[in-house]
Protein backbone atom coordinates (compact mmCIF):
# COMPACT_ATOMS: atom_id res chain seq x y z
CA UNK A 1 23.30 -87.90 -31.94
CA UNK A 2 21.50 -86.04 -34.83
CA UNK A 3 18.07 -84.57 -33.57
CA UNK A 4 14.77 -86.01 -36.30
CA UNK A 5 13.74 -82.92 -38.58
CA UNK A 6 10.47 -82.92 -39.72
CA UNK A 7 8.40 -80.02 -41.62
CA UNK A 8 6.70 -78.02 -38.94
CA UNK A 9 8.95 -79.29 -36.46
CA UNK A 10 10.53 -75.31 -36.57
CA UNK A 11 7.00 -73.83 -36.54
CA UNK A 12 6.30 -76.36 -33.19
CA UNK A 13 3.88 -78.33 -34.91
CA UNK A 14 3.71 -82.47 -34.32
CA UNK A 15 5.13 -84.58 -36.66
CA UNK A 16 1.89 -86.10 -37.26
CA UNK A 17 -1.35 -86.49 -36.44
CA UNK A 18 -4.16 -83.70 -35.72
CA UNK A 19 -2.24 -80.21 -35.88
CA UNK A 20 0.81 -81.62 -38.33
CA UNK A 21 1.03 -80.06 -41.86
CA UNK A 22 -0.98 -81.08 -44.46
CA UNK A 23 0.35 -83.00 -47.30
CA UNK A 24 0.53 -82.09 -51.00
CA UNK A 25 -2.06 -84.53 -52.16
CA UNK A 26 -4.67 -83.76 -49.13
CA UNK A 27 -4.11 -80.37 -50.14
CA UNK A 28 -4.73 -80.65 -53.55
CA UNK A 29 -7.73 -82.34 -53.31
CA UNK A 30 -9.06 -79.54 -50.94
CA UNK A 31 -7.97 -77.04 -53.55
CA UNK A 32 -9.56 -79.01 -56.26
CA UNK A 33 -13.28 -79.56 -54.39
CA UNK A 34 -12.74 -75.56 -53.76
CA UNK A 35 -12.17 -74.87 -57.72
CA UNK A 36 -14.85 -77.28 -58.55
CA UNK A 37 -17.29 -75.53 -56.01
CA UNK A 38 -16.47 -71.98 -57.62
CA UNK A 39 -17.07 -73.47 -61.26
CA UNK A 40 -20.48 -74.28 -60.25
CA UNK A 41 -21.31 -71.52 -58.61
CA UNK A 42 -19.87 -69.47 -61.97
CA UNK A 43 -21.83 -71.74 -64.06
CA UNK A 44 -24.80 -71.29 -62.50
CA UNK A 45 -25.02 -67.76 -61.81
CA UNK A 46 -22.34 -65.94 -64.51
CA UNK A 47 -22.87 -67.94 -67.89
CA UNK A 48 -19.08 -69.85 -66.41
CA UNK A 49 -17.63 -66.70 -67.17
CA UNK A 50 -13.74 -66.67 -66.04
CA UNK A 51 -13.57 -63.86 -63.56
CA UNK A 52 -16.55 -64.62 -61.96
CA UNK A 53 -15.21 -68.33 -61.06
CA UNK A 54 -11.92 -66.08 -59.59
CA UNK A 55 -14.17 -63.96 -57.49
CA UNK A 56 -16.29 -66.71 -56.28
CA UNK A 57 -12.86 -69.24 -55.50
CA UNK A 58 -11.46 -65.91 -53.70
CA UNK A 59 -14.30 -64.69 -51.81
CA UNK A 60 -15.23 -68.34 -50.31
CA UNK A 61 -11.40 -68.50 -49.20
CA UNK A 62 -11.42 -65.28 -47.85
CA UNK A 63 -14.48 -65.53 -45.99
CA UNK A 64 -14.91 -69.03 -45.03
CA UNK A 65 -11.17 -69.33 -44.03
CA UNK A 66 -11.13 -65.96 -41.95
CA UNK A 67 -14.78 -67.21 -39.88
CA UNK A 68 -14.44 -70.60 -39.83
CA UNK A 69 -10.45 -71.23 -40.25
CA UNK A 70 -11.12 -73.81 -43.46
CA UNK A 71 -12.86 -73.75 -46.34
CA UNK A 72 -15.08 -76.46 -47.58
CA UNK A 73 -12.39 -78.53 -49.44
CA UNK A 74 -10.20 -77.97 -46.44
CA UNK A 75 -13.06 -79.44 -44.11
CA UNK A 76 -13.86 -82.25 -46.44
CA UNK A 77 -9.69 -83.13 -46.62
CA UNK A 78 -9.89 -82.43 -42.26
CA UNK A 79 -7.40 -79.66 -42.83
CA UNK A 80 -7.81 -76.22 -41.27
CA UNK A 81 -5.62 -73.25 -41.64
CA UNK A 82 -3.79 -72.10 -38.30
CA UNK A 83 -2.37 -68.91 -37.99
CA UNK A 84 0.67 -69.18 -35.76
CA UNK A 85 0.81 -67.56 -32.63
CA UNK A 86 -3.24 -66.66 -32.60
CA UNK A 87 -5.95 -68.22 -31.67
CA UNK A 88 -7.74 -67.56 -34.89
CA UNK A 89 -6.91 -66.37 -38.56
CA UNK A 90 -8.74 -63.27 -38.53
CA UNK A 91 -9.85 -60.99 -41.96
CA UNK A 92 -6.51 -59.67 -42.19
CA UNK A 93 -4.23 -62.65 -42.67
CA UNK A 94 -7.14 -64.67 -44.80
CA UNK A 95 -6.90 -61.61 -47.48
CA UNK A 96 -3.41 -61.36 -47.48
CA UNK A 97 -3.35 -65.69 -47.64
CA UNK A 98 -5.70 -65.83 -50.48
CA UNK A 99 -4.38 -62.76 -52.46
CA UNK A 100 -1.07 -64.63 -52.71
CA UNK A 101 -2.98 -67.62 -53.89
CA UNK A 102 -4.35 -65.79 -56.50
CA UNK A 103 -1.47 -64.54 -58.22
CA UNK A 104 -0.33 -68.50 -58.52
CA UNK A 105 3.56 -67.68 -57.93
CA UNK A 106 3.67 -67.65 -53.95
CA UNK A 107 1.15 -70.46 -53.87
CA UNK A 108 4.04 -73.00 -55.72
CA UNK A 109 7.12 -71.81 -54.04
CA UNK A 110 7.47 -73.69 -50.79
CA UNK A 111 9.99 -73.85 -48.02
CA UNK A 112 11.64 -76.04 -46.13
CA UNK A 113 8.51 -76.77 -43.64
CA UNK A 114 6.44 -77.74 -46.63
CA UNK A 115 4.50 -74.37 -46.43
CA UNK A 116 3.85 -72.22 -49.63
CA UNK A 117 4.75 -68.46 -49.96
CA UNK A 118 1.26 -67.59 -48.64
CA UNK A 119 1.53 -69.28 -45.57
CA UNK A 120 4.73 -67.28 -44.89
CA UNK A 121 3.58 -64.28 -45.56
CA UNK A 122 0.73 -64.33 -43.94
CA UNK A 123 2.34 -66.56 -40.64
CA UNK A 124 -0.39 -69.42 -41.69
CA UNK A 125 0.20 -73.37 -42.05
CA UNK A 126 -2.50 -75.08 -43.32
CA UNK A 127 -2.44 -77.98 -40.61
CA UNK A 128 -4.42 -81.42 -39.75
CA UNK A 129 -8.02 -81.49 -37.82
């Protein structure tokens, strides 16, 4: 008898339900309300100017991710970002997590538990409220 595999199942996350992986399209919904929230914000305060729409996408993941453990597209899409093995994500692994976002690649390349490069890196899964 073949044991079910399911992503997360490795990390010791439920199959489904609150604490299971998010899905593609939850997250990127949560990833588009995010962009959408830094456009606005660079519209409104840099002329849209490119950068300042990077800064403003980074900062709010950094910050609101590292206090809070989600950031407002994640809490809209009732996703949160765990980081495994602690009780919270902490500065640390948010930077790391959101610099690898930034630079695109790691954010595209997943593995076999559905989690992007970021996530590994940074020993993150962005999970189910």
């Amino acid at each position: 008898m073949t044991e079910k595999l399911w992503a997360g199942k490795r990390l010791g996350l439920p199959e489904q339900g609150t604490g299971s992986l998010a899905k593609v399209p939850r997250r990127v919904i949560g990833l588009c309300i995010d962009w959408g929230i830094s456009l606005l914000i660079s519209a409104g305060l840099f002329a849209g100017d490119n950068l300042a729409t990077l800064v403003a996408f980074g900062l709010m993941q950094w910050l609101m991710v590292a206090t809070l453990g989600a950031s407002f597209g994640h809490m809209v899409c009732r996703m949160r970002v765990l980081r495994l093995g602690h009780p919270y994500v902490g500065f640390r692994a948010a930077f790391l997590r959101v610099s690898m976002i930034l630079l695109i690649i790691p954010a595209i390349v997943w593995d076999n538990d559905n989690r992007g490069l970021h996530d590994k890196l940074a020993r993150t899964a962005l999970v189910l409220r």
